[in-house]
N, C-alpha and C. Protein backbone atom coordinates (compact mmCIF):
# COMPACT_ATOMS: atom_id res chain seq x y z
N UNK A 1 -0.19 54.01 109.51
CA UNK A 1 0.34 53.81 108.18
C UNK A 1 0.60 52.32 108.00
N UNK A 2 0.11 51.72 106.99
CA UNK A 2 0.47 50.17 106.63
C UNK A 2 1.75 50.12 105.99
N UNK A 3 2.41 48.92 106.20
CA UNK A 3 3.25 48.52 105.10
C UNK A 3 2.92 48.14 103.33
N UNK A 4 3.78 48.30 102.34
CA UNK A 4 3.49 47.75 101.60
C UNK A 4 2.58 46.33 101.38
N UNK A 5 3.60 45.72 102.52
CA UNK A 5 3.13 43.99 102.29
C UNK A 5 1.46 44.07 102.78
N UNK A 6 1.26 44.76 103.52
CA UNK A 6 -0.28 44.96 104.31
C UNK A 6 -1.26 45.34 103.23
N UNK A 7 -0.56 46.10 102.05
CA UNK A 7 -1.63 46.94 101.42
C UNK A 7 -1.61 45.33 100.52
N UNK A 8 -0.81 45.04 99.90
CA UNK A 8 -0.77 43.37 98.87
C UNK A 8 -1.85 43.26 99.52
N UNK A 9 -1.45 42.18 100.98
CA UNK A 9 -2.56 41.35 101.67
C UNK A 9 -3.81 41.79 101.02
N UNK A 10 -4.14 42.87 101.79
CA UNK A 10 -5.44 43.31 101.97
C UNK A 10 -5.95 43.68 100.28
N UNK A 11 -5.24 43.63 99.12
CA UNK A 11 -5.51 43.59 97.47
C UNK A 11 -6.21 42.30 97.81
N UNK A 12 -5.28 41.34 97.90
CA UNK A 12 -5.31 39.97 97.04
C UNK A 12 -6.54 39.69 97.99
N UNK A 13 -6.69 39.70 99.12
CA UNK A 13 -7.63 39.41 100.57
C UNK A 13 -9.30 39.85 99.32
N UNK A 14 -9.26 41.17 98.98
CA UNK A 14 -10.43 41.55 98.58
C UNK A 14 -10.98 41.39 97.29
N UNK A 15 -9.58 40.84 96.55
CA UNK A 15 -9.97 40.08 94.86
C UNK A 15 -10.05 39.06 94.90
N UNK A 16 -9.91 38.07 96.42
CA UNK A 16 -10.23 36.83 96.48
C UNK A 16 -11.63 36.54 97.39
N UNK A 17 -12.02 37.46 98.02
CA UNK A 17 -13.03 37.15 98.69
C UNK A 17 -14.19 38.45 97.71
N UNK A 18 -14.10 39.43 97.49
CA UNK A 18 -14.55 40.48 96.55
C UNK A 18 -15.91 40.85 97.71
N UNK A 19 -15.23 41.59 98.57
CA UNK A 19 -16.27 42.13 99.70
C UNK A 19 -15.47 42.87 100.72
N UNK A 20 -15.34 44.38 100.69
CA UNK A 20 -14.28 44.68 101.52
C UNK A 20 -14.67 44.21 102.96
N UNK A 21 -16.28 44.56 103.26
CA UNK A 21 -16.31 44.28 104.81
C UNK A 21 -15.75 42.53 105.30
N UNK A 22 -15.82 41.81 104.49
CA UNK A 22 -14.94 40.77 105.03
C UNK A 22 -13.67 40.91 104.71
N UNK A 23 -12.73 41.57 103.96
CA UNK A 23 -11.99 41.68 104.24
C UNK A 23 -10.97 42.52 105.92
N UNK A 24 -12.32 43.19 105.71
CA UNK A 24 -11.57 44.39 107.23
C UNK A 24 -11.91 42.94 108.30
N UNK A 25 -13.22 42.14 108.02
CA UNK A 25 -13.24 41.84 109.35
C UNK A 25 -12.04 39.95 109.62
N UNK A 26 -11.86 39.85 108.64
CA UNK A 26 -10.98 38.83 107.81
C UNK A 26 -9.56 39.46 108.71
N UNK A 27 -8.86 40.68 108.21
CA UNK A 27 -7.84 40.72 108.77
C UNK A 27 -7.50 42.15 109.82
N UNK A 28 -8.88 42.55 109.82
CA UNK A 28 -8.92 43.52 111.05
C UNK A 28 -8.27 45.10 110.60
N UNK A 29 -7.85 45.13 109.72
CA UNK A 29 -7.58 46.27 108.57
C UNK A 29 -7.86 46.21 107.34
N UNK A 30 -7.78 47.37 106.52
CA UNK A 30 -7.57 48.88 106.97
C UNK A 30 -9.05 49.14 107.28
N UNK A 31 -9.16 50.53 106.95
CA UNK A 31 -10.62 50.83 106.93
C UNK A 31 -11.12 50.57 105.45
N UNK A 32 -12.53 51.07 105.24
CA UNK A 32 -13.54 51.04 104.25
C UNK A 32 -12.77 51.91 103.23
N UNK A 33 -12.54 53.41 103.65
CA UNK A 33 -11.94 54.12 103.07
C UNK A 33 -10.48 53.80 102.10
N UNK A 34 -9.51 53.22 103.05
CA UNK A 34 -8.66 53.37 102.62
C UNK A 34 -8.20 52.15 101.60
N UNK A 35 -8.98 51.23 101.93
CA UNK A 35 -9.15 49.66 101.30
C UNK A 35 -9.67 50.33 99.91
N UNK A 36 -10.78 51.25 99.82
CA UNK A 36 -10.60 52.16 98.06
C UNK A 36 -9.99 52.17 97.88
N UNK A 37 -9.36 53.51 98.21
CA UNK A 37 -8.39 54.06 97.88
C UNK A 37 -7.32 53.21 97.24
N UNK A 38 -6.57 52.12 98.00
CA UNK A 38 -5.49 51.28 97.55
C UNK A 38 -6.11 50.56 96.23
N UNK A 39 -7.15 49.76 96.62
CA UNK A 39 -8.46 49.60 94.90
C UNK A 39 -8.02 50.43 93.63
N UNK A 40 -8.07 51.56 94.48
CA UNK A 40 -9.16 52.78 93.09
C UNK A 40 -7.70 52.69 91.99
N UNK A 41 -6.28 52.97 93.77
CA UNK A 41 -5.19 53.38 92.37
C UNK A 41 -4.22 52.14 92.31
N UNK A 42 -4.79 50.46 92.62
CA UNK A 42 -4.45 49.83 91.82
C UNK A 42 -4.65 49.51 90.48
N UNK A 43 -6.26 49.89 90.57
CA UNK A 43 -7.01 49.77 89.09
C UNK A 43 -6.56 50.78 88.18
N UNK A 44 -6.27 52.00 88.42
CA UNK A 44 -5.60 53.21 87.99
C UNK A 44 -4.50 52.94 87.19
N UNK A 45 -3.41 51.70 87.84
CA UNK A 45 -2.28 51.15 87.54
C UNK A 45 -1.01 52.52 88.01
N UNK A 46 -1.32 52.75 89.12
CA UNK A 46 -0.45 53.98 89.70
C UNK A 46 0.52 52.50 90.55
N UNK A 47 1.67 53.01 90.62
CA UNK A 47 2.66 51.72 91.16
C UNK A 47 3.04 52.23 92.50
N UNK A 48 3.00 53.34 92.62
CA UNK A 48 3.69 54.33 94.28
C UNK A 48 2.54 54.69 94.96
N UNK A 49 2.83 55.05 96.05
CA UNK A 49 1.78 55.69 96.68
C UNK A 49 2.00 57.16 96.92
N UNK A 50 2.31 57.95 95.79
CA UNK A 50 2.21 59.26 95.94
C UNK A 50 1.11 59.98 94.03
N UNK A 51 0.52 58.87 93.69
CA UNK A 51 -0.34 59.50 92.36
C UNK A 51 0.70 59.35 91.73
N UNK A 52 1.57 58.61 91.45
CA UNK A 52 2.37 59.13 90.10
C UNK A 52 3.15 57.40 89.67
N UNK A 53 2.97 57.04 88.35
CA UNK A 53 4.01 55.91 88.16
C UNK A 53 5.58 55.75 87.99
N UNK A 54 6.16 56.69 88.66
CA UNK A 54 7.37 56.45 88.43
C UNK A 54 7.70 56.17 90.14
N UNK A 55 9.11 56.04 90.05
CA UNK A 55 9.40 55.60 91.31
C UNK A 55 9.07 57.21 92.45
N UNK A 56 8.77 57.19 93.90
CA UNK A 56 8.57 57.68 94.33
C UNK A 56 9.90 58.29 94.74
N UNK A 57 10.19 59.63 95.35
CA UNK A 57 11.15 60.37 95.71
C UNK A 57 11.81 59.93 97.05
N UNK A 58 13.26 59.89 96.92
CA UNK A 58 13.72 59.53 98.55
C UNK A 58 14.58 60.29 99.16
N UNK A 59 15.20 60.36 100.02
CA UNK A 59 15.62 61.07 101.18
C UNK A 59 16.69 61.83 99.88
N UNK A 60 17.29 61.29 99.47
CA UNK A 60 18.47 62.11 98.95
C UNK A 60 17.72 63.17 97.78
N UNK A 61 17.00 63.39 97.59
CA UNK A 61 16.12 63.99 96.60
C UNK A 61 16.04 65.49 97.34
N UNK A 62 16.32 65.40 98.67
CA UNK A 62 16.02 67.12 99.71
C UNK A 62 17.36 67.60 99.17
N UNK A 63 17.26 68.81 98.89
CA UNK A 63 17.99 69.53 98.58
C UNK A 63 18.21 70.81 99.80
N UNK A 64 18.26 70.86 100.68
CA UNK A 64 18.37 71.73 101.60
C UNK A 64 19.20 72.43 102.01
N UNK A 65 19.01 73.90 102.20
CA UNK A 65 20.28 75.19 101.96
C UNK A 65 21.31 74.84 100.84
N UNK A 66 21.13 74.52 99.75
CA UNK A 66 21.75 74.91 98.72
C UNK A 66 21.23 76.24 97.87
N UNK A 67 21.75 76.24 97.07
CA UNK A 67 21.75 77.54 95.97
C UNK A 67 20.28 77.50 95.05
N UNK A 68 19.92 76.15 94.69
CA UNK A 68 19.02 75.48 94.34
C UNK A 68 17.90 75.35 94.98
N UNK A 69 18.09 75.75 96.67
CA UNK A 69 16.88 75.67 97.63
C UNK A 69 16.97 76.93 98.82
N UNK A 70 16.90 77.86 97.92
CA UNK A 70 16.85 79.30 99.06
C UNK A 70 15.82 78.86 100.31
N UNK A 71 16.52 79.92 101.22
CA UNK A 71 15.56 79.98 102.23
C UNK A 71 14.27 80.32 102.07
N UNK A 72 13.87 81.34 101.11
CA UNK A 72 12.78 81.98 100.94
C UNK A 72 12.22 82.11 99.28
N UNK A 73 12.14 81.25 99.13
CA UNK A 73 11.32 81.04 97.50
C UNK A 73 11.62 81.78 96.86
N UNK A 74 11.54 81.97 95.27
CA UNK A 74 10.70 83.23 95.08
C UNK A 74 9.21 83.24 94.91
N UNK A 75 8.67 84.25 94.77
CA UNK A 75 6.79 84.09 94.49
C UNK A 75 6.97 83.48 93.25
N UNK A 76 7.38 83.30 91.90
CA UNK A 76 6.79 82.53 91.05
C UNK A 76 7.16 81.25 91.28
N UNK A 77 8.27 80.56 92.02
CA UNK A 77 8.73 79.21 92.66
C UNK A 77 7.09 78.81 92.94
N UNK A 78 6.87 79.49 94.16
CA UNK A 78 5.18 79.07 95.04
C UNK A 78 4.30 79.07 94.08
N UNK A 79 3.88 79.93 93.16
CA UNK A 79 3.42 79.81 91.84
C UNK A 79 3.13 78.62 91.88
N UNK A 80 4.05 78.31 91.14
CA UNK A 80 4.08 77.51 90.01
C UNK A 80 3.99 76.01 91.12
N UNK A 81 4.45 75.60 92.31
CA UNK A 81 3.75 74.24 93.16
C UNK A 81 2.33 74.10 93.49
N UNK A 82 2.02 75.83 93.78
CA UNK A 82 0.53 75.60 93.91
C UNK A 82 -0.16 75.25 92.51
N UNK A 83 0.12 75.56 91.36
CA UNK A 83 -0.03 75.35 90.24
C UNK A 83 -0.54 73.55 90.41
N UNK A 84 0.69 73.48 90.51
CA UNK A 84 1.23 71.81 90.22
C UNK A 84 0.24 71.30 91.41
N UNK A 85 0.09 71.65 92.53
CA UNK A 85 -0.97 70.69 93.45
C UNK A 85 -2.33 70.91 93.17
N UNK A 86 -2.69 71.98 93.26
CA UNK A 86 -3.90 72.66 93.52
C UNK A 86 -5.10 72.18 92.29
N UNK A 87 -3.77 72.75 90.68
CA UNK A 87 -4.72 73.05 89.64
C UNK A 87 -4.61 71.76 88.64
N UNK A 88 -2.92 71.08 88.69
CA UNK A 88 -3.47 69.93 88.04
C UNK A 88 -3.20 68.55 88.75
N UNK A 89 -3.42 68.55 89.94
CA UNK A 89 -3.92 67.73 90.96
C UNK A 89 -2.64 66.60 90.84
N UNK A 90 -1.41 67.29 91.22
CA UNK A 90 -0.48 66.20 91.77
C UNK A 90 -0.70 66.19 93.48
N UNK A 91 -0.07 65.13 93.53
CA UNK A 91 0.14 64.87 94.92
C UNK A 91 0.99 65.80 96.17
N UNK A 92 0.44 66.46 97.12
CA UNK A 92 0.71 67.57 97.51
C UNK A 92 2.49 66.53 98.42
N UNK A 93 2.21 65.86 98.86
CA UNK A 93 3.18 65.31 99.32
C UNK A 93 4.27 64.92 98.61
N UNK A 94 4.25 64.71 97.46
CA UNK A 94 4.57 64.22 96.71
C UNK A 94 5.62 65.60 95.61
N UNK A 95 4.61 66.38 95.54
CA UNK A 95 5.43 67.58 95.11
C UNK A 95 6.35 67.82 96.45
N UNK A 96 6.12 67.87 97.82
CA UNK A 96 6.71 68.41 98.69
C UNK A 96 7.92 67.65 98.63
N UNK A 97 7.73 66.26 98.69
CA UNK A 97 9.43 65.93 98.58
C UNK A 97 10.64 66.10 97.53
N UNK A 98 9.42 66.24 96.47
CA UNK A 98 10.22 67.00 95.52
C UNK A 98 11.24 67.94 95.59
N UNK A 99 10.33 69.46 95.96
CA UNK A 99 11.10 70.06 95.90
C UNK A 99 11.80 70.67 96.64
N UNK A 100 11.72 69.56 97.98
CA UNK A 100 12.39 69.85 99.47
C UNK A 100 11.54 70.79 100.63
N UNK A 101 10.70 71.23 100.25
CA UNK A 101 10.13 72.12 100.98
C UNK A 101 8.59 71.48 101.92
N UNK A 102 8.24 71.69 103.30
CA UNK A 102 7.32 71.01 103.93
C UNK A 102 5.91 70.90 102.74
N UNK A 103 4.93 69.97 103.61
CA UNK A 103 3.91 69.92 102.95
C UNK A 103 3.07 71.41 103.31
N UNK A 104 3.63 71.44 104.44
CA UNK A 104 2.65 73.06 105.13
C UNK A 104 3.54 74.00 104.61
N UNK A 105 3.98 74.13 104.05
CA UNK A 105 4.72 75.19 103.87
C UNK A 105 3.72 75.43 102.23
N UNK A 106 3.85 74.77 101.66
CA UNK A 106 2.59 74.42 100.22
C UNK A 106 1.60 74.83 100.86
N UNK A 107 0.70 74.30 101.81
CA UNK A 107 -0.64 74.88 101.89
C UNK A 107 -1.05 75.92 102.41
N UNK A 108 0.54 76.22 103.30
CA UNK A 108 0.77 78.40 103.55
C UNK A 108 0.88 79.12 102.37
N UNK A 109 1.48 78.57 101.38
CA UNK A 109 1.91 79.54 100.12
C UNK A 109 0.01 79.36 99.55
N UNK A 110 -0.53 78.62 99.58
CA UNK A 110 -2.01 78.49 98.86
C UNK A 110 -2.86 79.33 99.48
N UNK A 111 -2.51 79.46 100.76
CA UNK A 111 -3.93 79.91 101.39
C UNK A 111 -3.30 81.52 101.06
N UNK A 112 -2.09 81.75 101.15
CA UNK A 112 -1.71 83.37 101.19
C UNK A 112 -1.91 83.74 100.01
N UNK A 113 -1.37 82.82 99.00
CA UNK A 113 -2.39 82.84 97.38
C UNK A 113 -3.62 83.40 97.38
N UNK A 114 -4.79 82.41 98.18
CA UNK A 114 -6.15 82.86 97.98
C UNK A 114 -5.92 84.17 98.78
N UNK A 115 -6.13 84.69 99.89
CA UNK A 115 -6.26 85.76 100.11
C UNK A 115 -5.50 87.00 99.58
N UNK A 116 -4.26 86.88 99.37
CA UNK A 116 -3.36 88.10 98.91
C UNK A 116 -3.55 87.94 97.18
N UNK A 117 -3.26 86.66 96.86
CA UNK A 117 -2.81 86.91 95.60
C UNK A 117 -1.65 86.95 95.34
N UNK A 118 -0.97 87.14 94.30
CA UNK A 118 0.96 86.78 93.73
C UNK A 118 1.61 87.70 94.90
N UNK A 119 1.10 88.92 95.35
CA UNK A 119 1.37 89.67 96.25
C UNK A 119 2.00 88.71 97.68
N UNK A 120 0.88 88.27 98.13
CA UNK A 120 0.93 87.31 99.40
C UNK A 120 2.02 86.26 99.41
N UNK A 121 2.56 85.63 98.03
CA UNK A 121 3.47 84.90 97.77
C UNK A 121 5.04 85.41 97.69
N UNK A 122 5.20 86.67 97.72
CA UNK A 122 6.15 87.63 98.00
C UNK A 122 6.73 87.32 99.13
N UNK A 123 8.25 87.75 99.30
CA UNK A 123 9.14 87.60 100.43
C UNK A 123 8.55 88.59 101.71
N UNK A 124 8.40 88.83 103.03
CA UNK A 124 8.29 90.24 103.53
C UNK A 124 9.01 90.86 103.86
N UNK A 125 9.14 92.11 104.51
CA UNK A 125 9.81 93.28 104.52
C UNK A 125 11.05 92.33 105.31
N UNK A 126 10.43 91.99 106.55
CA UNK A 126 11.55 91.47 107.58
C UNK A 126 12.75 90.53 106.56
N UNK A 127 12.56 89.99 105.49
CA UNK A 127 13.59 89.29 105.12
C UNK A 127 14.40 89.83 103.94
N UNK A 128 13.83 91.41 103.71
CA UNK A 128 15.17 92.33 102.83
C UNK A 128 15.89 92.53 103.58
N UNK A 129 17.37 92.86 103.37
CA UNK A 129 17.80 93.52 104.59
C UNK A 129 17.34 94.74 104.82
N UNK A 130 17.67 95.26 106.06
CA UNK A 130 17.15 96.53 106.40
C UNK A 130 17.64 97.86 105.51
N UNK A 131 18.72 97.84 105.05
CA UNK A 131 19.51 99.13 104.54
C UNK A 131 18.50 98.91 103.22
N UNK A 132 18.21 97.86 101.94
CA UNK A 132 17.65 98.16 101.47
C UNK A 132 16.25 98.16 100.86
N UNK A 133 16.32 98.13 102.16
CA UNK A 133 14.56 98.24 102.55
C UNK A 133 13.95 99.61 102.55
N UNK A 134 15.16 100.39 103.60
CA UNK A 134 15.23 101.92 103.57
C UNK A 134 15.04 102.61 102.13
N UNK A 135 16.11 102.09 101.60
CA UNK A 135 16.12 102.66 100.35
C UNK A 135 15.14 102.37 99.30
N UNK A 136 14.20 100.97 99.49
CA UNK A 136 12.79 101.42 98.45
C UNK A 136 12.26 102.37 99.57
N UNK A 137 11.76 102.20 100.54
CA UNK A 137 11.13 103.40 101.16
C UNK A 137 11.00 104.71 100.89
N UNK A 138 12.70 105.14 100.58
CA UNK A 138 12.94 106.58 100.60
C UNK A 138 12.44 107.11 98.97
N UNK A 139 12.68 106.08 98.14
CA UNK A 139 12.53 106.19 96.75
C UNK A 139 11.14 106.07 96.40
N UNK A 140 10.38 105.65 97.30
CA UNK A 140 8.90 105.29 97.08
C UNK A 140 8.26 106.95 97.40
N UNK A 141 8.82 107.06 98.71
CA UNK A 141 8.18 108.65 99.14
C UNK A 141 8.76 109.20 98.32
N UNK A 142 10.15 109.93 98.10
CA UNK A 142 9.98 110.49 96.72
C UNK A 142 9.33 110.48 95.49
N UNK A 143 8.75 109.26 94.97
CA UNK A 143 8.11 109.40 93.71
C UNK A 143 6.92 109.61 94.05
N UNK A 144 6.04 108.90 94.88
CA UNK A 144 5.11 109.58 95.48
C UNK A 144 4.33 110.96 95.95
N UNK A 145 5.76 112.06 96.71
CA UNK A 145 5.94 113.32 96.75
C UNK A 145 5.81 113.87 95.10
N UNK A 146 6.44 113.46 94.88
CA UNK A 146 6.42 114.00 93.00
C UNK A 146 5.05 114.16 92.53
N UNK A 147 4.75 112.77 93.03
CA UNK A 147 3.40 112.73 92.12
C UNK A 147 2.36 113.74 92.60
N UNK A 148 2.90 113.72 93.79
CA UNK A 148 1.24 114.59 94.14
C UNK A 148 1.34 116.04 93.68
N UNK A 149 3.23 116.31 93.99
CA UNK A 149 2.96 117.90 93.39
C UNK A 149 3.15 118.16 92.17
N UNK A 150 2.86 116.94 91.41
CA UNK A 150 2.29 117.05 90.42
C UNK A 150 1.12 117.61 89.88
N UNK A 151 0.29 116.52 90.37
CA UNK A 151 -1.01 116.57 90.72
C UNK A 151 -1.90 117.61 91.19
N UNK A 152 -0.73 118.29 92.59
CA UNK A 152 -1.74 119.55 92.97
C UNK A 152 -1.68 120.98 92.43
N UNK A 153 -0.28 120.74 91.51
CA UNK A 153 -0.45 121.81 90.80
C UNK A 153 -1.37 122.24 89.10
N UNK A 154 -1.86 120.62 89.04
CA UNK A 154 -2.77 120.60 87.92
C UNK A 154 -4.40 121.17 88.54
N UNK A 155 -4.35 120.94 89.81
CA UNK A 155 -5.62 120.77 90.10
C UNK A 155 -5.44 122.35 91.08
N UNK A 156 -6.96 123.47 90.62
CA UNK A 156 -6.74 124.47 91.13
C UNK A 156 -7.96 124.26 92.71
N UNK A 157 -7.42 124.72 93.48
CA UNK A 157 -8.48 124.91 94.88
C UNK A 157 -9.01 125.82 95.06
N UNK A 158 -10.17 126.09 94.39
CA UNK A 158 -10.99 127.52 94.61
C UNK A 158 -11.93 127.48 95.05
């Protein structure tokens, strides 16, 4: 990771000489890649290095075990970040410090997205408590039971 002052240098280094490979070989950093990159979103006029012009987020910005930052999301919480990273291309890091929660923890809620769906973004069993966990259970087989003898008494077996 460079410092700010490194990323300047290496600006002014490549608007004064206007050739990155002398610049890398000028001051021995960064790479090809990332010497863009710092380019693309100076020209952009992005001021932070997280995609966004306002000031970037800092330590006091985590909100952690408050009321405001459950342990366990809800599914439209995950929603709505994958929303925000995925679909209109903020900065995944950048949302993460936001809203206190890891960067992997975002690209677990995405991938369980793609495969499950809003489903997959759901709390699991292990983190209802147990008593009423029982109790959708018991209420599920009951309506279930219902339904069928419902069902099997519409339907004759001959």
């Amino acid at each position: 990771m460079y410092t700010k002052e490194q990323e300047e240098i290496a600006l002014r280094e490549y608007e004064r000489l206007g050739s990155i490979a002398a610049v890398i070989r000028r001051l021995g950093y960064p790479s090809e890649s990332t010497l863009y990159r710092w380019y693309e979103r100076k020209k952009a006029g992005l001021e932070n290095r997280h995609g966004h012009t306002e000031e970037s987020p800092t330590e006091m910005d985590h909100h952690c075990n408050t009321s405001g930052h459950p342990r366990h999301p809800s599914a439209e919480f995950k929603y709505e970040v994958i929303h925000r990273c995925f679909e209109l291309g903020e900065d995944v890091e950048y949302v993460s410090r936001e809203i206190g929660y890891s960067r992997m923890s975002i690209y677990v809620w995405r991938r369980k997205y793609l495969k499950y769906g809003m489903v997959g973004l759901m709390a699991k069993r292990k983190s209802i408590p147990r008593s009423r966990c029982l109790r959708i259970m018991h209420c599920l087989n009951l309506r279930n039971w219902r339904i069928f003898e419902r069902n099997s008494r519409n339907c004759s077996l001959k």
